[in-house]
PDB file of N, CA and C in Angstrom:
ATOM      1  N   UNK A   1     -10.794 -28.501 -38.394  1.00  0.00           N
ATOM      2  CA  UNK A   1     -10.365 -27.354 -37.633  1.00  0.00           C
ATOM      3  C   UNK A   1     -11.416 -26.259 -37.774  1.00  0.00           C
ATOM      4  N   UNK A   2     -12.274 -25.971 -36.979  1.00  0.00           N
ATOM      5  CA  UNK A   2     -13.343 -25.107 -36.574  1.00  0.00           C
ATOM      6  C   UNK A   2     -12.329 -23.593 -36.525  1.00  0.00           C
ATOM      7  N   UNK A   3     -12.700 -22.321 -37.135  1.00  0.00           N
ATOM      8  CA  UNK A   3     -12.295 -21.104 -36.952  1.00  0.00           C
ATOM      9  C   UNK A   3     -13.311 -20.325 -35.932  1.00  0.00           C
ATOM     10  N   UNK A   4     -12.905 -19.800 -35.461  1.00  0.00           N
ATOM     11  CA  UNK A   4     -13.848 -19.050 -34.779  1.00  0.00           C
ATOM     12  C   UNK A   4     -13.621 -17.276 -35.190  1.00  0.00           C
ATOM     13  N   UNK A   5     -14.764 -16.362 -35.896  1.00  0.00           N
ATOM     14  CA  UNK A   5     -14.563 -15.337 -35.603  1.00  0.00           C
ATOM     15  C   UNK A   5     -14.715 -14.343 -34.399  1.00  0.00           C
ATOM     16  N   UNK A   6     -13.574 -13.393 -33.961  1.00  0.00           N
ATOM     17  CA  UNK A   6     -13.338 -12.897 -33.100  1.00  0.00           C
ATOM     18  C   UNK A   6     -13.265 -11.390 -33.261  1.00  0.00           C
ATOM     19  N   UNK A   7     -14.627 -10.640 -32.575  1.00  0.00           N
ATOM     20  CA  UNK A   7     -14.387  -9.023 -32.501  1.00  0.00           C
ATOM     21  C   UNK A   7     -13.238  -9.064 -31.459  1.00  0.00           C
ATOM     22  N   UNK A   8     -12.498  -7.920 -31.490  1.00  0.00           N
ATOM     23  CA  UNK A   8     -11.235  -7.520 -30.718  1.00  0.00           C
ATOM     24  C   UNK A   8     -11.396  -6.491 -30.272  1.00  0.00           C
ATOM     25  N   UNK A   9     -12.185  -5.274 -30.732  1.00  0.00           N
ATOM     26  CA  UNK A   9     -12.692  -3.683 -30.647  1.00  0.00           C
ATOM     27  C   UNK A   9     -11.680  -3.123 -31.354  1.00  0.00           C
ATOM     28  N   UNK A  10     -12.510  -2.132 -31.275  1.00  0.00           N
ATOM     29  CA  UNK A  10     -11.690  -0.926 -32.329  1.00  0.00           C
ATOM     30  C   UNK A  10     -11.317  -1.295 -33.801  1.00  0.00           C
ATOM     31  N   UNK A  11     -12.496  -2.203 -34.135  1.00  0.00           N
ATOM     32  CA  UNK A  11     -12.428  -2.641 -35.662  1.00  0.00           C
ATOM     33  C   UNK A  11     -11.148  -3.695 -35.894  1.00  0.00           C
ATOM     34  N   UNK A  12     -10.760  -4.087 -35.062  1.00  0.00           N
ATOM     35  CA  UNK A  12     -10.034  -5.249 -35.009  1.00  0.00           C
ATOM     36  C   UNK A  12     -10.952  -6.384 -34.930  1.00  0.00           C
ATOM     37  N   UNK A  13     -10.469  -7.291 -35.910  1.00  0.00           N
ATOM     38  CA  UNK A  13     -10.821  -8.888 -36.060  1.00  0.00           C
ATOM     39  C   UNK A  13      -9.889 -10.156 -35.789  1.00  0.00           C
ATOM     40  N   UNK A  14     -10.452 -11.215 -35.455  1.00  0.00           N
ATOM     41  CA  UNK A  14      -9.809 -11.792 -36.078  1.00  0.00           C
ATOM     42  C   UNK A  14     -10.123 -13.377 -35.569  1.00  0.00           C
ATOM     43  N   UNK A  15      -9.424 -14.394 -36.709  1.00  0.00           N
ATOM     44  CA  UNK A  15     -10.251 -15.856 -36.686  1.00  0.00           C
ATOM     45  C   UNK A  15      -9.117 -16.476 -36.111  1.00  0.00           C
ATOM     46  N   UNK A  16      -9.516 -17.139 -34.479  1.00  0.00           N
ATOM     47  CA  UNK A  16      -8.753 -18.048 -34.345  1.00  0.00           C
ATOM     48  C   UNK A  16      -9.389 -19.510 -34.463  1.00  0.00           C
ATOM     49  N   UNK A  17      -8.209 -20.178 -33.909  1.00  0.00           N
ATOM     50  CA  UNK A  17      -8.413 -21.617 -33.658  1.00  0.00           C
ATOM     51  C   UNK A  17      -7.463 -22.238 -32.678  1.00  0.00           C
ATOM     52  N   UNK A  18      -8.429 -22.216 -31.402  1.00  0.00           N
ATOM     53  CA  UNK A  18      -8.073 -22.659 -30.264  1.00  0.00           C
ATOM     54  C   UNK A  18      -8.401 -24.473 -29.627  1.00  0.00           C
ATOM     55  N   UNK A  19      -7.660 -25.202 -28.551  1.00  0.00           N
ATOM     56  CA  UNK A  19      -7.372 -26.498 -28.566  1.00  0.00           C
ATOM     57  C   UNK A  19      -7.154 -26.603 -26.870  1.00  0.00           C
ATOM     58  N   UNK A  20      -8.227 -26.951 -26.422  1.00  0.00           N
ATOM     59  CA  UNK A  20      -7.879 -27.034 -24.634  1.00  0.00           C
ATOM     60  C   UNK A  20      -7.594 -25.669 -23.911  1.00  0.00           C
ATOM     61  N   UNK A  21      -8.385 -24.861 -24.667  1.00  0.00           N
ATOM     62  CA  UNK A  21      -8.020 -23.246 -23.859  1.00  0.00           C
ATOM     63  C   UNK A  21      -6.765 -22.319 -24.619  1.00  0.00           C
ATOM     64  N   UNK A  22      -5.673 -23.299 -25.381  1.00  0.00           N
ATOM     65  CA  UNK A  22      -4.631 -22.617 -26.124  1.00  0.00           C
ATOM     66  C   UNK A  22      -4.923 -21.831 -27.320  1.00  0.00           C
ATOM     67  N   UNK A  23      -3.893 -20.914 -27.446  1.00  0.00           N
ATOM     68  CA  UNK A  23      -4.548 -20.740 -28.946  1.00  0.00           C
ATOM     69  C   UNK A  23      -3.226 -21.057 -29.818  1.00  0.00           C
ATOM     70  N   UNK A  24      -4.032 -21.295 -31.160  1.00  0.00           N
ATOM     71  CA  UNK A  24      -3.657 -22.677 -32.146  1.00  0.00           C
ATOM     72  C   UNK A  24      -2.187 -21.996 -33.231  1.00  0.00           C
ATOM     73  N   UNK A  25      -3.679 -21.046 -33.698  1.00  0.00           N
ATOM     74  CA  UNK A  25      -3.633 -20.621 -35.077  1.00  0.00           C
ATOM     75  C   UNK A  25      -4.570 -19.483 -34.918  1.00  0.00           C
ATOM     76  N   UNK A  26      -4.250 -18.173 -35.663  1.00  0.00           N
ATOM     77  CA  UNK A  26      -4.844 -16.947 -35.746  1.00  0.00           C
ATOM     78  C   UNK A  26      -4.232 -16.220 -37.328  1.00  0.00           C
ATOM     79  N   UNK A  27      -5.704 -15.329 -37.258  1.00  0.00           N
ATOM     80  CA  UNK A  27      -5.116 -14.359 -38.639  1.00  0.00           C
ATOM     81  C   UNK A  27      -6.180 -12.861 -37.779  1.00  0.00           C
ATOM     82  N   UNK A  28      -5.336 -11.556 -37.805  1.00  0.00           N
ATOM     83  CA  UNK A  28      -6.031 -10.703 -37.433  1.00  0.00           C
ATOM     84  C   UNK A  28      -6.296  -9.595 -38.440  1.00  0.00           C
ATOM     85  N   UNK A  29      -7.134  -8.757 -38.275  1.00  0.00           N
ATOM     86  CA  UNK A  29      -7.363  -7.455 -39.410  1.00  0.00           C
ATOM     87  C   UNK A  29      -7.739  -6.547 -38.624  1.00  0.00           C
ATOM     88  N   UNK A  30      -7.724  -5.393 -39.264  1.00  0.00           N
ATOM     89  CA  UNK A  30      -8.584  -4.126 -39.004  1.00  0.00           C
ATOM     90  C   UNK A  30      -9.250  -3.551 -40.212  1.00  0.00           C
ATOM     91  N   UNK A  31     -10.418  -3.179 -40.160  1.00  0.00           N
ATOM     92  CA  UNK A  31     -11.347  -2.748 -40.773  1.00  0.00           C
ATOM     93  C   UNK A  31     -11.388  -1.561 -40.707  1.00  0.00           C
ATOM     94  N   UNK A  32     -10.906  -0.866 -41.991  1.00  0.00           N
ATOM     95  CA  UNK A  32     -10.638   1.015 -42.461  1.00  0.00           C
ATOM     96  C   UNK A  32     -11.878   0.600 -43.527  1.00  0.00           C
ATOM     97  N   UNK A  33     -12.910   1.307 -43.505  1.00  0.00           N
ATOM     98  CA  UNK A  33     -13.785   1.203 -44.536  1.00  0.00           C
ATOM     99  C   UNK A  33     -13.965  -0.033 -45.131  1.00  0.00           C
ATOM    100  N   UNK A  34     -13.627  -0.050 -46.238  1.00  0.00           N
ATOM    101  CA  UNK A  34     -14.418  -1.545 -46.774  1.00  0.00           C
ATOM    102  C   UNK A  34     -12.497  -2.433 -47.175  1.00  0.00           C
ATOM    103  N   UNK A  35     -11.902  -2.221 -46.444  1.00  0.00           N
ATOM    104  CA  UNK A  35     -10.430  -2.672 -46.742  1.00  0.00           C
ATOM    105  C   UNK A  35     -10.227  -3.053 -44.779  1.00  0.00           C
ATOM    106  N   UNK A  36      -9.791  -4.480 -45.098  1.00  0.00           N
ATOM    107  CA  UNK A  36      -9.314  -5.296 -44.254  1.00  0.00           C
ATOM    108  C   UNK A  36      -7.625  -5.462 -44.024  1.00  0.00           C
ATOM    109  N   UNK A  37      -7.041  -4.984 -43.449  1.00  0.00           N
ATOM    110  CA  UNK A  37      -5.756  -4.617 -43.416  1.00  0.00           C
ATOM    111  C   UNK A  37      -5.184  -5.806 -42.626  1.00  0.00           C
ATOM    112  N   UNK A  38      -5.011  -7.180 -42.947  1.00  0.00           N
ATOM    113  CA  UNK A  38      -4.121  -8.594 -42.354  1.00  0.00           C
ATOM    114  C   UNK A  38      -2.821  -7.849 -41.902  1.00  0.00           C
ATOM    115  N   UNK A  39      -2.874  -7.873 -40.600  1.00  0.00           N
ATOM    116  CA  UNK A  39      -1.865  -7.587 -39.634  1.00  0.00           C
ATOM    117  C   UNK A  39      -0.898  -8.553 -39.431  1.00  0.00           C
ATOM    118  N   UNK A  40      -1.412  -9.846 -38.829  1.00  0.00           N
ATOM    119  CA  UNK A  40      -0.699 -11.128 -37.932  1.00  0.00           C
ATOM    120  C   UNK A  40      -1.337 -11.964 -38.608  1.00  0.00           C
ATOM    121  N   UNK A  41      -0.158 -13.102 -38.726  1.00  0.00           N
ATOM    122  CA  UNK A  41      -0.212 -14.287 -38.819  1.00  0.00           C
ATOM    123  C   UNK A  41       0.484 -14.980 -37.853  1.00  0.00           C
ATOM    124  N   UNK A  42      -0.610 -16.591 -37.147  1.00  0.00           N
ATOM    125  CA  UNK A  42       0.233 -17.235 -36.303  1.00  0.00           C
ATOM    126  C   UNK A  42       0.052 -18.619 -36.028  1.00  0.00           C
ATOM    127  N   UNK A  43       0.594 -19.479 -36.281  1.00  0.00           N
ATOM    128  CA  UNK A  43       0.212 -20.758 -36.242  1.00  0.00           C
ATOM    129  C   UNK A  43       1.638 -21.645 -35.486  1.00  0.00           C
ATOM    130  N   UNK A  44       1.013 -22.147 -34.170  1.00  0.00           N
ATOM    131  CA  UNK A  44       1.895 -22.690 -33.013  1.00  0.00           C
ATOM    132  C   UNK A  44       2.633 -23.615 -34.017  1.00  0.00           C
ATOM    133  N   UNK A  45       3.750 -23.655 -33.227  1.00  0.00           N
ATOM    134  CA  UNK A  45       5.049 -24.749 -33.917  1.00  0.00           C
ATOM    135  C   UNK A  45       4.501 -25.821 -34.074  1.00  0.00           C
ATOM    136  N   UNK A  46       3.578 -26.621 -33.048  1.00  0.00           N
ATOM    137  CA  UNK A  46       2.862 -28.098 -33.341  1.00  0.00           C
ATOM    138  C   UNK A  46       2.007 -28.136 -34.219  1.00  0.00           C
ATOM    139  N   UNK A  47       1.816 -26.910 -34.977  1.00  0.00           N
ATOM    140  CA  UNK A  47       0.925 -26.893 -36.379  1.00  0.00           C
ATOM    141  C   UNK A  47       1.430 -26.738 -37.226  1.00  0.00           C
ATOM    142  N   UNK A  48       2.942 -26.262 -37.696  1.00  0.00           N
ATOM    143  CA  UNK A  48       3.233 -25.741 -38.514  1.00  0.00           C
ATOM    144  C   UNK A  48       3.468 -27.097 -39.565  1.00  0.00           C
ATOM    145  N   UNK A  49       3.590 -26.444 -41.054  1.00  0.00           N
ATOM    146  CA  UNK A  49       4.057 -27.016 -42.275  1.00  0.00           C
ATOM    147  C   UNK A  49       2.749 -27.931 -42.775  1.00  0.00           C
ATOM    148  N   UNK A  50       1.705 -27.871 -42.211  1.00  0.00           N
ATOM    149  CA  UNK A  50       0.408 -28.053 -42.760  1.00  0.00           C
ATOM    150  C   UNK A  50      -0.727 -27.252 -43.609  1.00  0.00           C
ATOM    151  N   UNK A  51       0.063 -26.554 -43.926  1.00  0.00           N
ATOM    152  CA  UNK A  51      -1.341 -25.623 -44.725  1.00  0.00           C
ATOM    153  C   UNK A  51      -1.946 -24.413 -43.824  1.00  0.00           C
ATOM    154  N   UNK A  52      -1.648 -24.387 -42.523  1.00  0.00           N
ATOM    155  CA  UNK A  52      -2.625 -24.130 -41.446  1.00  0.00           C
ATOM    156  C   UNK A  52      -2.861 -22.467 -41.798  1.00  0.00           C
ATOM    157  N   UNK A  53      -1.602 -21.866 -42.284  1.00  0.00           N
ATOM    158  CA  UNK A  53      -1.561 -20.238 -42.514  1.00  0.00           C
ATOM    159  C   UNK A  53      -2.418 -19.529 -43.288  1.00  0.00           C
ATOM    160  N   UNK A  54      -2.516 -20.755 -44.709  1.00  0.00           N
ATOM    161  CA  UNK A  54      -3.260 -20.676 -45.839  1.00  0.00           C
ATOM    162  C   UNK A  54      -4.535 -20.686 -45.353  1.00  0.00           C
ATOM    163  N   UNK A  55      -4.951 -21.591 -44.696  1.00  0.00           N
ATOM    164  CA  UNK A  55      -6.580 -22.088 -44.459  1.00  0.00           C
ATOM    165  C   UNK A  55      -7.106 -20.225 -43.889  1.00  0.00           C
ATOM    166  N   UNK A  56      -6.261 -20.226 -42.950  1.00  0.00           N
ATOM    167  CA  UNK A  56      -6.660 -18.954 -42.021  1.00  0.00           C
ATOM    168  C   UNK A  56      -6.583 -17.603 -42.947  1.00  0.00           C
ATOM    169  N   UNK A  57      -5.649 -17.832 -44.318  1.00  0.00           N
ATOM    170  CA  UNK A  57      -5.693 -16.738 -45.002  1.00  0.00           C
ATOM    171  C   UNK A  57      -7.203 -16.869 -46.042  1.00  0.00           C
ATOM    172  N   UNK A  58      -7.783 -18.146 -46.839  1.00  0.00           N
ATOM    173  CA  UNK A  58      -8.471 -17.959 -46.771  1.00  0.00           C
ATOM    174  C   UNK A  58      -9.285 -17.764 -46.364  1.00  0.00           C
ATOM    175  N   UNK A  59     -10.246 -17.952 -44.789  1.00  0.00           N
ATOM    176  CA  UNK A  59     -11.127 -17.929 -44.746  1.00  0.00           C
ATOM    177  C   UNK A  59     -11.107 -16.510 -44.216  1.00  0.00           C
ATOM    178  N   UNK A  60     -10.128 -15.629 -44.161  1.00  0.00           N
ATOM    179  CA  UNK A  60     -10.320 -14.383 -44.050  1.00  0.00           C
ATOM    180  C   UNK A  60     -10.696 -13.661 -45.547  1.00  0.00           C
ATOM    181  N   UNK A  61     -10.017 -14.284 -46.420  1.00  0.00           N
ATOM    182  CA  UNK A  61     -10.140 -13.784 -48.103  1.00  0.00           C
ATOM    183  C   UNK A  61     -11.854 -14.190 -48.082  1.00  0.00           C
ATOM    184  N   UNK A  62     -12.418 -15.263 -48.068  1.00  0.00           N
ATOM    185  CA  UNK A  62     -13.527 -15.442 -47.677  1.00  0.00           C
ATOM    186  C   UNK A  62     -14.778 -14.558 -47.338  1.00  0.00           C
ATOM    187  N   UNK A  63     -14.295 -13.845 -45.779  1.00  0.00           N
ATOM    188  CA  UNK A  63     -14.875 -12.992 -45.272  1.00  0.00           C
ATOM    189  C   UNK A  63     -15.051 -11.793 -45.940  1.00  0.00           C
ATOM    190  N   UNK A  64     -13.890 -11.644 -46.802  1.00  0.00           N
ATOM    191  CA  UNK A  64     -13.909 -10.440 -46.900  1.00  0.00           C
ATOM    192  C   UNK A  64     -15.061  -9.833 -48.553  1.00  0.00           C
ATOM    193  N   UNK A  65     -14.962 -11.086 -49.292  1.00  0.00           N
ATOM    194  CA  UNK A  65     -15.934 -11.362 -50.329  1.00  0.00           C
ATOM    195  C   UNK A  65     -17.301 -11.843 -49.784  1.00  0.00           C
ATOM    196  N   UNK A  66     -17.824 -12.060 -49.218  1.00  0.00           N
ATOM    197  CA  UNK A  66     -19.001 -12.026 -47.977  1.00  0.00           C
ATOM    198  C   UNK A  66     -19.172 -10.313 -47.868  1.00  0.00           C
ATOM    199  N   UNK A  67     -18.582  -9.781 -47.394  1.00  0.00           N
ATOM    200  CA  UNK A  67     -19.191  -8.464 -46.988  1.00  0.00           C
ATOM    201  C   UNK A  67     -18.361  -7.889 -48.339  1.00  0.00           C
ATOM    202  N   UNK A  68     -18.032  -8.091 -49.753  1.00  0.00           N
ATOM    203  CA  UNK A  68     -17.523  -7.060 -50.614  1.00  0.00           C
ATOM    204  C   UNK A  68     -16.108  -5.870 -50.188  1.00  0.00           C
ATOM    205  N   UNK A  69     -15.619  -6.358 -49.149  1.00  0.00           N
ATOM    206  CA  UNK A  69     -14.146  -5.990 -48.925  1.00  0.00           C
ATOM    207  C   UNK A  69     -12.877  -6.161 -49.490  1.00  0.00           C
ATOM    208  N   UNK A  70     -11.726  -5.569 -49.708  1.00  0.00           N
ATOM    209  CA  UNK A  70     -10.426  -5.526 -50.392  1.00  0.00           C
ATOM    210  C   UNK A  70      -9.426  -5.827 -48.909  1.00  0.00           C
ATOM    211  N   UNK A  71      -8.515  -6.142 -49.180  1.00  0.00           N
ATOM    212  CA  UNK A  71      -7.642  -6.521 -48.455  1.00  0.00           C
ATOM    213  C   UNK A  71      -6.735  -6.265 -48.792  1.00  0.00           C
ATOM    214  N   UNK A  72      -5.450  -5.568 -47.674  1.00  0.00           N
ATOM    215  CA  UNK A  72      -4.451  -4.971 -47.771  1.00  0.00           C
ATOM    216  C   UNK A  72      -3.228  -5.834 -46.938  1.00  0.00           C
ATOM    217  N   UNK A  73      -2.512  -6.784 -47.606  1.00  0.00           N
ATOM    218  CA  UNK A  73      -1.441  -7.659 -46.503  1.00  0.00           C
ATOM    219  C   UNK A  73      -0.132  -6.635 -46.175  1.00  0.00           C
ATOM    220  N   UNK A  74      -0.566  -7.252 -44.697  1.00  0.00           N
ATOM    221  CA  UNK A  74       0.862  -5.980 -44.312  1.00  0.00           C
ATOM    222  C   UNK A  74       1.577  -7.086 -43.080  1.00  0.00           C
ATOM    223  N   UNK A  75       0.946  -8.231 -42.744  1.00  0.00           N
ATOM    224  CA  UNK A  75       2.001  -9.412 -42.214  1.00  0.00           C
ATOM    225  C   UNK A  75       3.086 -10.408 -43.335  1.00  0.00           C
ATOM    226  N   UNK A  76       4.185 -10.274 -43.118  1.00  0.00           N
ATOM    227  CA  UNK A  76       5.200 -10.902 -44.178  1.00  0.00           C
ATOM    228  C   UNK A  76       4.533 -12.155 -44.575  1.00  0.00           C
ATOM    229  N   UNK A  77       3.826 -12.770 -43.482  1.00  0.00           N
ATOM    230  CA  UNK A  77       2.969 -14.108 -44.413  1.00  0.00           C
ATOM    231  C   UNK A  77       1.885 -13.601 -45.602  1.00  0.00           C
ATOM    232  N   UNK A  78       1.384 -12.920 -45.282  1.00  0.00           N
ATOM    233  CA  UNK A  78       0.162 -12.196 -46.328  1.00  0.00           C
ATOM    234  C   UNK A  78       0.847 -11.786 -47.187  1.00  0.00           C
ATOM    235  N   UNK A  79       1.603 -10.794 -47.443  1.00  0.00           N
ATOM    236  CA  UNK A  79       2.224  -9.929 -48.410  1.00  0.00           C
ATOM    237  C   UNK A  79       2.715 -11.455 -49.562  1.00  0.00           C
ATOM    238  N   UNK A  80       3.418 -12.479 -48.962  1.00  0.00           N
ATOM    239  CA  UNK A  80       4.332 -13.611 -49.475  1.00  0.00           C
ATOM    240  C   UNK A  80       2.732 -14.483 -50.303  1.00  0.00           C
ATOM    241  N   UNK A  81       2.057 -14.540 -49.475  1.00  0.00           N
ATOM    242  CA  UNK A  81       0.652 -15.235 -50.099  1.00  0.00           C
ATOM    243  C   UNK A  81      -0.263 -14.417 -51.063  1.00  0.00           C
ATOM    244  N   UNK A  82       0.079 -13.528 -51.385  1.00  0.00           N
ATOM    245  CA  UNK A  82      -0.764 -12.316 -52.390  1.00  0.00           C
ATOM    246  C   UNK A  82       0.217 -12.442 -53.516  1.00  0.00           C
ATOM    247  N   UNK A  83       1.735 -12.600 -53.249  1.00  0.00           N
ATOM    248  CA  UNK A  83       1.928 -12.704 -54.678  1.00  0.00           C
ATOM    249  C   UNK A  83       2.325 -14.289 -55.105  1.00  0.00           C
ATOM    250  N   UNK A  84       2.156 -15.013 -54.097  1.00  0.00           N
ATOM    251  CA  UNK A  84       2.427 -16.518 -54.546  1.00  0.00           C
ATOM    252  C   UNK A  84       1.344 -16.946 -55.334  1.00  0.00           C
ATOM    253  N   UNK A  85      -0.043 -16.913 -54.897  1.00  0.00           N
ATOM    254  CA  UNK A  85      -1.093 -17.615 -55.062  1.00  0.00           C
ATOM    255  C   UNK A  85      -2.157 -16.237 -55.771  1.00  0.00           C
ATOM    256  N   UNK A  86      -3.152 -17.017 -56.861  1.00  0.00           N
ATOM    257  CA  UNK A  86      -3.608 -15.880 -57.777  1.00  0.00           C
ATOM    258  C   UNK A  86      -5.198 -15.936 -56.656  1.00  0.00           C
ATOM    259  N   UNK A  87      -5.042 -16.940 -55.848  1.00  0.00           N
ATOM    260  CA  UNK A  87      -6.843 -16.720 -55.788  1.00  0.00           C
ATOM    261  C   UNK A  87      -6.608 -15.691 -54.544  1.00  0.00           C
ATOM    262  N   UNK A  88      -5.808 -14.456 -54.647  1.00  0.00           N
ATOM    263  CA  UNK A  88      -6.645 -13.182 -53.678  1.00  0.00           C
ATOM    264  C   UNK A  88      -6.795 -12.284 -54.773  1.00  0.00           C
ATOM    265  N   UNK A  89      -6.167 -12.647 -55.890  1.00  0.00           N
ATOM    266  CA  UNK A  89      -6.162 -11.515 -56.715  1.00  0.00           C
ATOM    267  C   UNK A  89      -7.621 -10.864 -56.573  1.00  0.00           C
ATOM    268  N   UNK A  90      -9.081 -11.445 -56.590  1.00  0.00           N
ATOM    269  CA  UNK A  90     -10.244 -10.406 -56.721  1.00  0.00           C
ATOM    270  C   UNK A  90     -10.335 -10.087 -55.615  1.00  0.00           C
ATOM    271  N   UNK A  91      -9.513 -10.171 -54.191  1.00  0.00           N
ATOM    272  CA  UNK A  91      -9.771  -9.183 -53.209  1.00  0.00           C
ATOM    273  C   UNK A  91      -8.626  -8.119 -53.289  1.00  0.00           C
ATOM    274  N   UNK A  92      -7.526  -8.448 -53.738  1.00  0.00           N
ATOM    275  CA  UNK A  92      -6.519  -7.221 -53.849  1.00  0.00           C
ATOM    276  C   UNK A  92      -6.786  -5.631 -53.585  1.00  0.00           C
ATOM    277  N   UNK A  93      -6.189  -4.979 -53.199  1.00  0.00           N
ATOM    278  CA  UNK A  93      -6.334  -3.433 -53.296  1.00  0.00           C
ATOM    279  C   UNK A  93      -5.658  -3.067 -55.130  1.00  0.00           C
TER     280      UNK A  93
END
């Protein structure tokens, strides 16, 4: 599953993963200074219960250690994945 990053403007991001023109799976942010604020999470019903949310949460956690950014989850999937799992802890706010 190829991500694609996506400018949106206005400091909006975000990585999808699209399939015949559809889109798949997405994670979006906005960029306030060096803090990435995970808005949305979305991964189509024919994807779900695979990991697919996670992948997209890392490779935003990813991004954000690439450019030295903190991340702030404010989609109920993010917020639920920051305290489930320890590996965002070094991007945390």
């Amino acid at each position: 599953m190829e991500l694609q990053l996506i400018e949106l403007g206005n400091d909006e991001f975000a990585y999808r993963y699209e399939e015949a023109g559809m889109l798949k799976a997405e994670i979006t942010w906005t960029e306030l200074a060096n803090v990435m604020v995970i808005e949305h999470t979305f991964v189509d019903e024919s994807m779900r219960n695979q990991g697919i949310a996670k992948k997209l949460l890392d490779r935003a956690a990813d991004y954000a250690r690439e450019h030295n950014y903190k991340m702030e989850p404010v989609c109920s999937y993010a917020v639920v994945a920051f305290d489930r799992y320890k590996d965002y802890d070094d991007v945390k706010i």
